[in-house]
Every structure is written in C-alpha cells, then in structure tokens.
N, C-alpha and C. Protein backbone atom coordinates (compact mmCIF):
# COMPACT_ATOMS: atom_id res chain seq x y z
N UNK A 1 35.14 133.73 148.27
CA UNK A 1 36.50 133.52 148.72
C UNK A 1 37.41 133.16 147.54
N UNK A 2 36.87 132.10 146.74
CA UNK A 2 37.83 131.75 145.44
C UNK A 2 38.00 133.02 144.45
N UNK A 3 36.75 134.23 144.69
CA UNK A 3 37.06 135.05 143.50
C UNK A 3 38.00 136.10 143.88
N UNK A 4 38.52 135.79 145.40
CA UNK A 4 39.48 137.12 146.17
C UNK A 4 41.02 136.23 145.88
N UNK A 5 40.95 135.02 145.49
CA UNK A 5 42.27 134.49 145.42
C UNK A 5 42.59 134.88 143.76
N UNK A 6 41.68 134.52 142.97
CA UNK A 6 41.58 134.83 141.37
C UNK A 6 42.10 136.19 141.41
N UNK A 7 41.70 136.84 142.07
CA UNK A 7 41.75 138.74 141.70
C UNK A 7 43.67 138.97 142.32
N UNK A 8 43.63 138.51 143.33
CA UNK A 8 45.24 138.16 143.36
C UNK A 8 46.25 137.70 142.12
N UNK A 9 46.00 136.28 142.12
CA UNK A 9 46.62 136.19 141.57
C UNK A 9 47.17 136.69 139.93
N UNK A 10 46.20 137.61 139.51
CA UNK A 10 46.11 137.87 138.53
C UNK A 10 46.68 139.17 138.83
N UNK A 11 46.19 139.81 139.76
CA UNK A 11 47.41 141.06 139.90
C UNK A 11 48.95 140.85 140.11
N UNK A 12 49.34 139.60 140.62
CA UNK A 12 50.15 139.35 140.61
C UNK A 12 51.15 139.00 139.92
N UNK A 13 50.34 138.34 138.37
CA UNK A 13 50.80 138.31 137.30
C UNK A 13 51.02 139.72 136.40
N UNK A 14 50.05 140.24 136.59
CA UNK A 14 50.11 141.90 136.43
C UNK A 14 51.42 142.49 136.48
N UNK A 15 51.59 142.10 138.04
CA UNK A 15 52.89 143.36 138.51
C UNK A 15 54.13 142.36 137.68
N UNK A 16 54.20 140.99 137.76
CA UNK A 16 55.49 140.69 137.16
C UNK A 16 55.74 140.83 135.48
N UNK A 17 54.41 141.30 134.82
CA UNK A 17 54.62 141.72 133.62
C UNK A 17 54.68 142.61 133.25
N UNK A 18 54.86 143.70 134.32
CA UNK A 18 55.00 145.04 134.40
C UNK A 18 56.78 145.39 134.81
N UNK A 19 57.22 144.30 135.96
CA UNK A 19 58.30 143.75 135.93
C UNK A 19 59.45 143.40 134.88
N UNK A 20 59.06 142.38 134.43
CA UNK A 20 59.58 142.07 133.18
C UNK A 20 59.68 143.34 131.75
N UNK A 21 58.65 144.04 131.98
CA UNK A 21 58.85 145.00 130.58
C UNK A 21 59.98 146.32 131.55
N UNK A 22 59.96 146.30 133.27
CA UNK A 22 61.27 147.24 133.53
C UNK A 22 62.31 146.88 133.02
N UNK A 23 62.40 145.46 132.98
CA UNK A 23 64.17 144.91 132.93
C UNK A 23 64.36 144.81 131.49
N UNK A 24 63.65 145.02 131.02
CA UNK A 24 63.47 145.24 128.95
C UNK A 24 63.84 146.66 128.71
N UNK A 25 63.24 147.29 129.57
CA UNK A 25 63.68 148.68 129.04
C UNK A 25 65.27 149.25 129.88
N UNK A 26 65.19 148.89 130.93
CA UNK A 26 66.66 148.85 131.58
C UNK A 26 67.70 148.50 130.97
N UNK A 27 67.73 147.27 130.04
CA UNK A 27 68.34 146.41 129.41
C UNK A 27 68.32 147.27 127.74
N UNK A 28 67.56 147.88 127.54
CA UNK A 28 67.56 149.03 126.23
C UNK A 28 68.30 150.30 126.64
N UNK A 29 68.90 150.25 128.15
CA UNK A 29 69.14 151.31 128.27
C UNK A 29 68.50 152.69 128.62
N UNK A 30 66.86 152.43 128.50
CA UNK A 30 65.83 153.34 128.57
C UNK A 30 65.51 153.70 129.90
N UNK A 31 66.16 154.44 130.42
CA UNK A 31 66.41 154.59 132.34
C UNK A 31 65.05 155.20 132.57
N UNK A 32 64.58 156.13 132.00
CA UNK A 32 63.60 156.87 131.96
C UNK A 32 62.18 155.87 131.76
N UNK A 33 61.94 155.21 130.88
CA UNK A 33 61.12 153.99 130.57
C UNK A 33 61.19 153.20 131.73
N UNK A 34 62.42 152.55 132.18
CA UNK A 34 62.57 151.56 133.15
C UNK A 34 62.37 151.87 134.19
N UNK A 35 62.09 153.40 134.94
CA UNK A 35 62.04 153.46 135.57
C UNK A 35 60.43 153.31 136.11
N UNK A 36 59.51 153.99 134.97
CA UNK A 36 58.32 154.39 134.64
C UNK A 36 57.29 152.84 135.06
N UNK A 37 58.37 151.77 134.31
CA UNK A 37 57.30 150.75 134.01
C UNK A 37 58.17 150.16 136.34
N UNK A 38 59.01 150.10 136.61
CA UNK A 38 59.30 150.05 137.78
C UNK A 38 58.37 150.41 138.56
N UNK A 39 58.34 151.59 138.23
CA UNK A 39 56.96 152.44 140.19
C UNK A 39 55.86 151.46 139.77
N UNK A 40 55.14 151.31 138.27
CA UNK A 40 54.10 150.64 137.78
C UNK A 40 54.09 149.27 138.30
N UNK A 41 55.50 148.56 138.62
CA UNK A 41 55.49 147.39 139.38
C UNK A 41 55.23 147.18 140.25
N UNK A 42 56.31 148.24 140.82
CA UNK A 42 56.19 148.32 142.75
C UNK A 42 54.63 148.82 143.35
N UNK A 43 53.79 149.83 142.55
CA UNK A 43 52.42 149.21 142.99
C UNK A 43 51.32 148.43 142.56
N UNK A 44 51.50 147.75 141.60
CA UNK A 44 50.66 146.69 141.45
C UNK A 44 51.17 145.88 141.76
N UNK A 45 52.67 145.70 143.04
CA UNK A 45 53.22 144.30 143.64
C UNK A 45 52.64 145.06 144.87
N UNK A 46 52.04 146.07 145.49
CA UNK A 46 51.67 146.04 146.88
C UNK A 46 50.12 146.08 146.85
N UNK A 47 49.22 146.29 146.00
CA UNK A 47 48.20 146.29 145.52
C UNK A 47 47.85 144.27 145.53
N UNK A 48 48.76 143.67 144.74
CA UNK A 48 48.81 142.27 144.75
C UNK A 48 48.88 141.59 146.12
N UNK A 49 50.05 142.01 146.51
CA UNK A 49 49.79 141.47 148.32
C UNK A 49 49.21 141.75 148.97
N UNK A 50 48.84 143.15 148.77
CA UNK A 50 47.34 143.46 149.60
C UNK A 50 46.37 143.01 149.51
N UNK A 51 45.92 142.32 148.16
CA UNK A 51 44.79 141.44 148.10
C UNK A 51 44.82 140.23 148.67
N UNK A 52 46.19 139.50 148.35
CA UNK A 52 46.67 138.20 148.65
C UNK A 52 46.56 137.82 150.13
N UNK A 53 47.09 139.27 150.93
CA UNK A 53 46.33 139.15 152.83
C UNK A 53 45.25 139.18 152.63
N UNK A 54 44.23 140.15 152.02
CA UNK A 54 42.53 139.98 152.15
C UNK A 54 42.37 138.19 151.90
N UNK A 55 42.60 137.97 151.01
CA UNK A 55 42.31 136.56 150.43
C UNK A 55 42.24 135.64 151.83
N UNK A 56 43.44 135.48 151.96
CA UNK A 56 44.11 134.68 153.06
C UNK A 56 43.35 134.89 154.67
N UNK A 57 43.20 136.10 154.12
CA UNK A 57 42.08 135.99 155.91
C UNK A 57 40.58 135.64 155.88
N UNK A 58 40.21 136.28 154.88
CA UNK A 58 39.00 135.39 154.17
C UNK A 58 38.65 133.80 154.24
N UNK A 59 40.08 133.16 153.97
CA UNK A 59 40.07 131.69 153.91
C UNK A 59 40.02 130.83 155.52
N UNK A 60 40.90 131.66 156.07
CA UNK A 60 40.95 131.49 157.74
C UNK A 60 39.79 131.53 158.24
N UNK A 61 38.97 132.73 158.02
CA UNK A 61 37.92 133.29 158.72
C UNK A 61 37.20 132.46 158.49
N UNK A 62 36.41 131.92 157.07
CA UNK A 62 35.87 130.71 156.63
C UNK A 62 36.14 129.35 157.21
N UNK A 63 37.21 128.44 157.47
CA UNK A 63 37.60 127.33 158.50
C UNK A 63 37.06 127.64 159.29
N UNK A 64 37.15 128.92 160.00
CA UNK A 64 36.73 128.78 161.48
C UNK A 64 35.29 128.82 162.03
C-alpha cells in the first residue's frame, strides 16, 4: 500500500516538472516546445491521479 502512494507521488512530481519546463518554454516564446512539454503534462497529471485513486482505495480497502 505505501509503495502505491510512493509511485504517486512521484508521478506527480513528474507531471509538475514537466509543467514547469511548459511555462519555460511558453515564456521563451517556444509555442511549439510549450506545447510538446504541455500534452507531456496533461498525461503524466492523469496517469498521477490515476494512481493516486488506486492508492486511496487500496488504503480504504485495507481499514476495512
């Protein structure tokens, strides 16, 4: 259960540093770049929450 929260959160850090390098290249002006490292966000931010529900039901399921 702790290693399904680890694998989250680390994707999660993932997608916002994938994040952060859109608004770098947006901010260069690099629309084409920014856009590139963008989709690269938007699925390793649904990839991240998708784990983050596995996690979370995992933890439930376990209490009960």
């Amino acid at each position: 259960m702790q290693q399904a929260h680890i694998k989250a959160a680390e994707n999660h850090e993932t997608a916002a540093k994938s994040h952060r390098a859109a608004a770098e290249q947006y901010g260069k002006n690099d629309h084409a770049k920014g856009k590139e490292c963008s989709m690269q966000a938007l699925h390793q931010s649904k990839t991240a929450c998708e784990q983050s529900e596995t996690a979370h039901t995992k933890s439930v399921a376990q209490k009960n």
